[in-house]
C-alpha atoms as a PDB file:
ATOM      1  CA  UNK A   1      56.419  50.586  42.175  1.00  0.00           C
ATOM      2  CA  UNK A   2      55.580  53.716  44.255  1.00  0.00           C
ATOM      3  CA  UNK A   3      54.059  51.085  46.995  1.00  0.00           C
ATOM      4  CA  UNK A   4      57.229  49.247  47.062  1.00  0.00           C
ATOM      5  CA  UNK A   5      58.952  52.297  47.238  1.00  0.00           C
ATOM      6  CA  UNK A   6      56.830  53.113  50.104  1.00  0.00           C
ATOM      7  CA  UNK A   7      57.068  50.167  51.663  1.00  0.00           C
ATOM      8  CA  UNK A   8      60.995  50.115  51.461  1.00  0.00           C
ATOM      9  CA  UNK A   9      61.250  53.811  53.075  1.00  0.00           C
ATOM     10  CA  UNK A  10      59.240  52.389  56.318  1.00  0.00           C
ATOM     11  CA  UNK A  11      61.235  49.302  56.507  1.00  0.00           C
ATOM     12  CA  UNK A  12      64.690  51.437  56.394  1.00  0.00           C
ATOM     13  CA  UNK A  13      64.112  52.987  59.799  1.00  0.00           C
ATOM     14  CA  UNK A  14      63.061  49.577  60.890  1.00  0.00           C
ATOM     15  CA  UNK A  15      65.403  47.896  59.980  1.00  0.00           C
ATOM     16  CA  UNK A  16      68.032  49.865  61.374  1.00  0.00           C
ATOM     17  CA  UNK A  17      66.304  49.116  64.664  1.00  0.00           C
ATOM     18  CA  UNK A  18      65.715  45.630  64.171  1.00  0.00           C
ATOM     19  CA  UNK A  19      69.264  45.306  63.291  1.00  0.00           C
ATOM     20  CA  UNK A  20      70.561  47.047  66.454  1.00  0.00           C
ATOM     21  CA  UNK A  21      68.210  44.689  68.446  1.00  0.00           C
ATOM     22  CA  UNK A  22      69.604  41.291  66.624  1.00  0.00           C
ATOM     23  CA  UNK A  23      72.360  42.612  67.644  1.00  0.00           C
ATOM     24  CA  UNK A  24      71.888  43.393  71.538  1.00  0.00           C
ATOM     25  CA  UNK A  25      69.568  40.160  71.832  1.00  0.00           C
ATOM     26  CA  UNK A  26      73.043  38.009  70.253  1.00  0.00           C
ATOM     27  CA  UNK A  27      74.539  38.841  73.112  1.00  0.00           C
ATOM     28  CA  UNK A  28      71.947  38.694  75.604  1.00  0.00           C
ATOM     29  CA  UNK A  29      70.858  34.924  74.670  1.00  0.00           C
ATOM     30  CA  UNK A  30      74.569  34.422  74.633  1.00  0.00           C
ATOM     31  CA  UNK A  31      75.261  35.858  77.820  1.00  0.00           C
ATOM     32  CA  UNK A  32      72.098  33.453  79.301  1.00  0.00           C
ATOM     33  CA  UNK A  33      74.173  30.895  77.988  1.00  0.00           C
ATOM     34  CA  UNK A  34      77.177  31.378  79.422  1.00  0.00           C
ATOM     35  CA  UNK A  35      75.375  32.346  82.838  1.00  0.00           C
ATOM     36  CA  UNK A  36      74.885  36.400  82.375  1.00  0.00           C
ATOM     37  CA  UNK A  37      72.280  38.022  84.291  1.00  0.00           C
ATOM     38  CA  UNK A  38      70.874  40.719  81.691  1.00  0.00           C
ATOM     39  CA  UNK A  39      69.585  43.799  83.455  1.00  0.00           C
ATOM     40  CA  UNK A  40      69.322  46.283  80.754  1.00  0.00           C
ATOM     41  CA  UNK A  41      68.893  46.187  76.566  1.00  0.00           C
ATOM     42  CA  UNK A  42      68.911  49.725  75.557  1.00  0.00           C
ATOM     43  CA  UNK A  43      69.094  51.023  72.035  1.00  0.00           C
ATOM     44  CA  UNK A  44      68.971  54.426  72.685  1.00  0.00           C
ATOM     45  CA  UNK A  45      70.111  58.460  71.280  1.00  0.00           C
ATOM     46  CA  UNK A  46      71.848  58.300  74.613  1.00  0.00           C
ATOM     47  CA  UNK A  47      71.083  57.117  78.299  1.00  0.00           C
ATOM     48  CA  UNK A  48      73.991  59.612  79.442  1.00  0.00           C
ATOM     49  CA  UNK A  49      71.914  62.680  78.390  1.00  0.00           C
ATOM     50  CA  UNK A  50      68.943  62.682  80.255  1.00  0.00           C
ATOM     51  CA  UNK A  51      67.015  59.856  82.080  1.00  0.00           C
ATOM     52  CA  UNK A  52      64.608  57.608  80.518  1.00  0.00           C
ATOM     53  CA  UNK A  53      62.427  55.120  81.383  1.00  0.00           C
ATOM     54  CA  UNK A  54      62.286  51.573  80.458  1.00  0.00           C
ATOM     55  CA  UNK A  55      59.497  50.728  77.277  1.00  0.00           C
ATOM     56  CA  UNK A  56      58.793  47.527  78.843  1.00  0.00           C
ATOM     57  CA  UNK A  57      60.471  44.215  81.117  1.00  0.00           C
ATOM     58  CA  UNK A  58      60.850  41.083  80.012  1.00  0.00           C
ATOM     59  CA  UNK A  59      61.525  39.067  83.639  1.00  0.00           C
ATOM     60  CA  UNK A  60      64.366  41.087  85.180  1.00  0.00           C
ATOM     61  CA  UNK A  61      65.686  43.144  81.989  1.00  0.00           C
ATOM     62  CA  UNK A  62      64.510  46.008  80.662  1.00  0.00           C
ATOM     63  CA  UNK A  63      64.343  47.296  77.344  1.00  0.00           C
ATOM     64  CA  UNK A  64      64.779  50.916  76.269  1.00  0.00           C
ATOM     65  CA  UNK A  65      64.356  51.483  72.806  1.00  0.00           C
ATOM     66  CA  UNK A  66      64.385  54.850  70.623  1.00  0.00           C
ATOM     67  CA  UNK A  67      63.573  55.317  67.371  1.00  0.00           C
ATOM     68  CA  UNK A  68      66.566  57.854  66.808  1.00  0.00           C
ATOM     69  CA  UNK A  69      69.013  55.196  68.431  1.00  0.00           C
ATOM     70  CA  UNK A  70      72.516  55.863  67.544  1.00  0.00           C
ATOM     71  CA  UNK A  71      73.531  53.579  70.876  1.00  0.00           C
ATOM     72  CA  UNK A  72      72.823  50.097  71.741  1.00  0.00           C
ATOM     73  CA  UNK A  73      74.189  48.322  74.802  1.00  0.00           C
ATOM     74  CA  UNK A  74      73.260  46.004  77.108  1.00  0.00           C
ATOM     75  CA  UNK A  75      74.443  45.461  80.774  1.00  0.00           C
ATOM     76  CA  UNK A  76      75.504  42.472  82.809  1.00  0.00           C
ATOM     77  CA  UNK A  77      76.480  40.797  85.783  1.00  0.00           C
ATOM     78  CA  UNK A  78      77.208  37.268  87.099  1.00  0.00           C
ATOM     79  CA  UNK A  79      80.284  36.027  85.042  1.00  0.00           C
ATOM     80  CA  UNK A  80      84.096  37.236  85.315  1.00  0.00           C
ATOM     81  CA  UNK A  81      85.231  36.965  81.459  1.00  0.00           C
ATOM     82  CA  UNK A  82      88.861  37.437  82.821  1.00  0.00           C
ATOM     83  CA  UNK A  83      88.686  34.109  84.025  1.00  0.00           C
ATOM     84  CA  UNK A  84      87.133  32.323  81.438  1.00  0.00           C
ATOM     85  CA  UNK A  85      87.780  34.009  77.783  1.00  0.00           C
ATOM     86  CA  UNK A  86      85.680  31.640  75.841  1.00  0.00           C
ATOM     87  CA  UNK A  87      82.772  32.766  77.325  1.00  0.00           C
ATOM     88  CA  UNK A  88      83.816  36.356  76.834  1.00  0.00           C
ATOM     89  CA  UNK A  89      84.542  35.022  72.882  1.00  0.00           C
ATOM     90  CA  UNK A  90      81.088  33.561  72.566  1.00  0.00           C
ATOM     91  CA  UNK A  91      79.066  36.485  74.307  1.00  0.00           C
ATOM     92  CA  UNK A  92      81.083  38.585  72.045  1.00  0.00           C
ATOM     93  CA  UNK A  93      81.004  36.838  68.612  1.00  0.00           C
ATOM     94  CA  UNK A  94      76.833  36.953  69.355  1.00  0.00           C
ATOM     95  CA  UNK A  95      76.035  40.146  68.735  1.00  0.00           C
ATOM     96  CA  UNK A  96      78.010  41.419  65.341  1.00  0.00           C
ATOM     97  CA  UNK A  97      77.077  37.830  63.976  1.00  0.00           C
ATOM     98  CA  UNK A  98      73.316  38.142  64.775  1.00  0.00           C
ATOM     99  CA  UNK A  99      73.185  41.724  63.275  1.00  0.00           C
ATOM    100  CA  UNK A 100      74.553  40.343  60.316  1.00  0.00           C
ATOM    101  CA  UNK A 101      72.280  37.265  59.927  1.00  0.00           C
ATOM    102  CA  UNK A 102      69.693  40.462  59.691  1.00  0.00           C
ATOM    103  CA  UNK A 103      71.320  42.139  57.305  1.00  0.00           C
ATOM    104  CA  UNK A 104      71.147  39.266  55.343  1.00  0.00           C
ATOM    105  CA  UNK A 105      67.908  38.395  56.177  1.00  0.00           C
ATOM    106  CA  UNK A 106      67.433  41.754  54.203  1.00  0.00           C
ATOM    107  CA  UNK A 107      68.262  40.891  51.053  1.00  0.00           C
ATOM    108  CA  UNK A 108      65.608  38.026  50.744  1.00  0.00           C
ATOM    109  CA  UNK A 109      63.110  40.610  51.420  1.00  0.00           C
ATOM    110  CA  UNK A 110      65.010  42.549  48.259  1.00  0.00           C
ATOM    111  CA  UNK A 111      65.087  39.800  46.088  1.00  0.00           C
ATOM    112  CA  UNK A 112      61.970  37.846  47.231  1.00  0.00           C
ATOM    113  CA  UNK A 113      58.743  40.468  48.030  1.00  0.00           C
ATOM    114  CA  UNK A 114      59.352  43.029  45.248  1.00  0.00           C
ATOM    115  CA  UNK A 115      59.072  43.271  41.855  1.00  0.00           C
ATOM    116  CA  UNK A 116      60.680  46.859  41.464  1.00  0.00           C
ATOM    117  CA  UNK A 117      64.044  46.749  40.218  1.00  0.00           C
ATOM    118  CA  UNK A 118      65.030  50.336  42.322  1.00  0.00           C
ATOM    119  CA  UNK A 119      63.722  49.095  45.302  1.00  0.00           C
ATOM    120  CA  UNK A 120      65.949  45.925  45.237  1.00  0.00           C
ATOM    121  CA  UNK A 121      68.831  47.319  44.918  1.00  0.00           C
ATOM    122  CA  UNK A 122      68.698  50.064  47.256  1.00  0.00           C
ATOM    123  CA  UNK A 123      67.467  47.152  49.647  1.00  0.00           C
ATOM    124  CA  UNK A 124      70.545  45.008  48.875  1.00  0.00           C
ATOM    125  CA  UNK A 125      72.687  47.905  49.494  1.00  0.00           C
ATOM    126  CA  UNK A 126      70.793  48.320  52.504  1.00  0.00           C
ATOM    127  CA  UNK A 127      71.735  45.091  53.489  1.00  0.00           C
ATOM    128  CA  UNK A 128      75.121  44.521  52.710  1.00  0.00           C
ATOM    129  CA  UNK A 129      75.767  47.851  54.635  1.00  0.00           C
ATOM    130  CA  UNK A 130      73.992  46.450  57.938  1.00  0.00           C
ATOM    131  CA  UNK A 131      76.450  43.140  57.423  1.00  0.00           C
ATOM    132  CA  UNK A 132      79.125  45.261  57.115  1.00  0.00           C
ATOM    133  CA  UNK A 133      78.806  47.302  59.739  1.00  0.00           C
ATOM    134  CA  UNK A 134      78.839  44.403  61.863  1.00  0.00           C
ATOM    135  CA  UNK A 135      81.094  42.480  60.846  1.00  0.00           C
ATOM    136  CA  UNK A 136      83.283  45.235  61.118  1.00  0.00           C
ATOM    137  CA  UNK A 137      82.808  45.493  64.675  1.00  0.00           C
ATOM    138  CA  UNK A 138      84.613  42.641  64.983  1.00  0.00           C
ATOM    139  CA  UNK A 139      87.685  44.735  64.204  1.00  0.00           C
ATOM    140  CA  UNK A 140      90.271  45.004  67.417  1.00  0.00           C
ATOM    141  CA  UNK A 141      90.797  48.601  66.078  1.00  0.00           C
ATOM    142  CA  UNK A 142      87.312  50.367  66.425  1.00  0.00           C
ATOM    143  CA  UNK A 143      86.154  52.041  69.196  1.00  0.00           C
ATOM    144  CA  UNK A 144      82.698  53.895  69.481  1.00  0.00           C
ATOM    145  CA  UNK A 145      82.028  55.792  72.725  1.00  0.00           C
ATOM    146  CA  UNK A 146      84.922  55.631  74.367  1.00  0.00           C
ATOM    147  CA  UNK A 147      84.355  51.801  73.756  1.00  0.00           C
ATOM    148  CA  UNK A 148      86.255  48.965  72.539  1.00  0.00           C
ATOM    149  CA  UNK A 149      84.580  47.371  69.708  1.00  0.00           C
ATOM    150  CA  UNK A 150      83.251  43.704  70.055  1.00  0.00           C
ATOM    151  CA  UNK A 151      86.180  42.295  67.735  1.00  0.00           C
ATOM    152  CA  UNK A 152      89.150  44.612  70.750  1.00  0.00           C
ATOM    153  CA  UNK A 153      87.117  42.459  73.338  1.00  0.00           C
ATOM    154  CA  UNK A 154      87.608  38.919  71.270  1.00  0.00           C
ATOM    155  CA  UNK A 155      91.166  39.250  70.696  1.00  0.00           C
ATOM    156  CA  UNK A 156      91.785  40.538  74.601  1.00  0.00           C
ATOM    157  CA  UNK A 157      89.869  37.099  75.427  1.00  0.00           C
ATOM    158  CA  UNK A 158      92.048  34.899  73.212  1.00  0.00           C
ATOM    159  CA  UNK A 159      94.907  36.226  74.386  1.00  0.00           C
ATOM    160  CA  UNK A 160      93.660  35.713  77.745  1.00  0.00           C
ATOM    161  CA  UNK A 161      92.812  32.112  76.584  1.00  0.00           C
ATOM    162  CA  UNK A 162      96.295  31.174  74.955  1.00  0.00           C
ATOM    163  CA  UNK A 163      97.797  32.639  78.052  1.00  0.00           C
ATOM    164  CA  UNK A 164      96.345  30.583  80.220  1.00  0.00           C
ATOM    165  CA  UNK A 165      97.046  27.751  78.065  1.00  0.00           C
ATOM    166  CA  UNK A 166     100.804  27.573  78.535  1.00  0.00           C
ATOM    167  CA  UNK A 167     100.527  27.961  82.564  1.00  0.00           C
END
């Protein structure tokens, strides 16, 4: 029990990164697939506050990444998403569905590598938070950061989509 236990207090700070990065990397794959470059993954306290170097590159995007991160963003160039909204749907669908794939992926690490009864249900709680919390994002009405949430940015692209429809 008390290694579980242990084991479940490392993976909590983890997780929360891992599930930041699912995130970020949703919509970086699905901005590579709509024809994004990706400069910059960053889950981060806060670029804004004082300058920070990159962790490491992959190609031409970097990667900052914090331990305390209560902001993750990436930044892009190459594609107008005014003129074509599915693109702007798909690149932002990625990222709250990817999260949530990892919050699920959570709970079969609850119900699947411990025996502890505690443990597993602090883990599933765990988990259904992290797949809440993104799917949530796909609310129009949430803003972080002076921010609109992914969900504001899907609805301005269908709208954008259906409008161009009837011309």
């Amino acid at each position: 029990m008390l290694g579980d236990l242990l084991l479940l207090l490392v993976l909590l700070p983890v997780s929360f990164i891992l599930n930041a990065l699912a995130h970020e990397l949703g919509h970086a794959i699905a901005g590579k697939l709509v024809g994004l470059t990706i400069h910059r993954i960053a889950i981060v306290t806060d670029l804004r506050k004082a300058p920070v170097k990159p962790l490491f590159t992959v190609g031409d995007t970097e990667f900052y990444l914090a331990a305390n991160s209560l902001v993750s963003f990436i930044t892009t160039s190459g594609v107008a998403f005014s003129q074509h909204p599915l693109k702007a749907i798909f690149f932002n669908l990625a990222g709250p569905l990817s999260g949530a794939v990892v919050g699920a992926l959570f709970v079969v690490y609850a119900v699947g590598f411990t025996a502890t009864t505690f443990v597993n249900v602090i883990a599933v709680c765990v988990a259904v938070f992290y797949v809440i919390m993104d799917l949530a994002n796909l609310k129009p009405e949430l803003q972080a950061y002076d921010t609109p949430s992914d969900g504001w940015k899907v609805r301005e692209a269908w709208r954008r989509f259906q409008a161009q429809k009837r011309v």
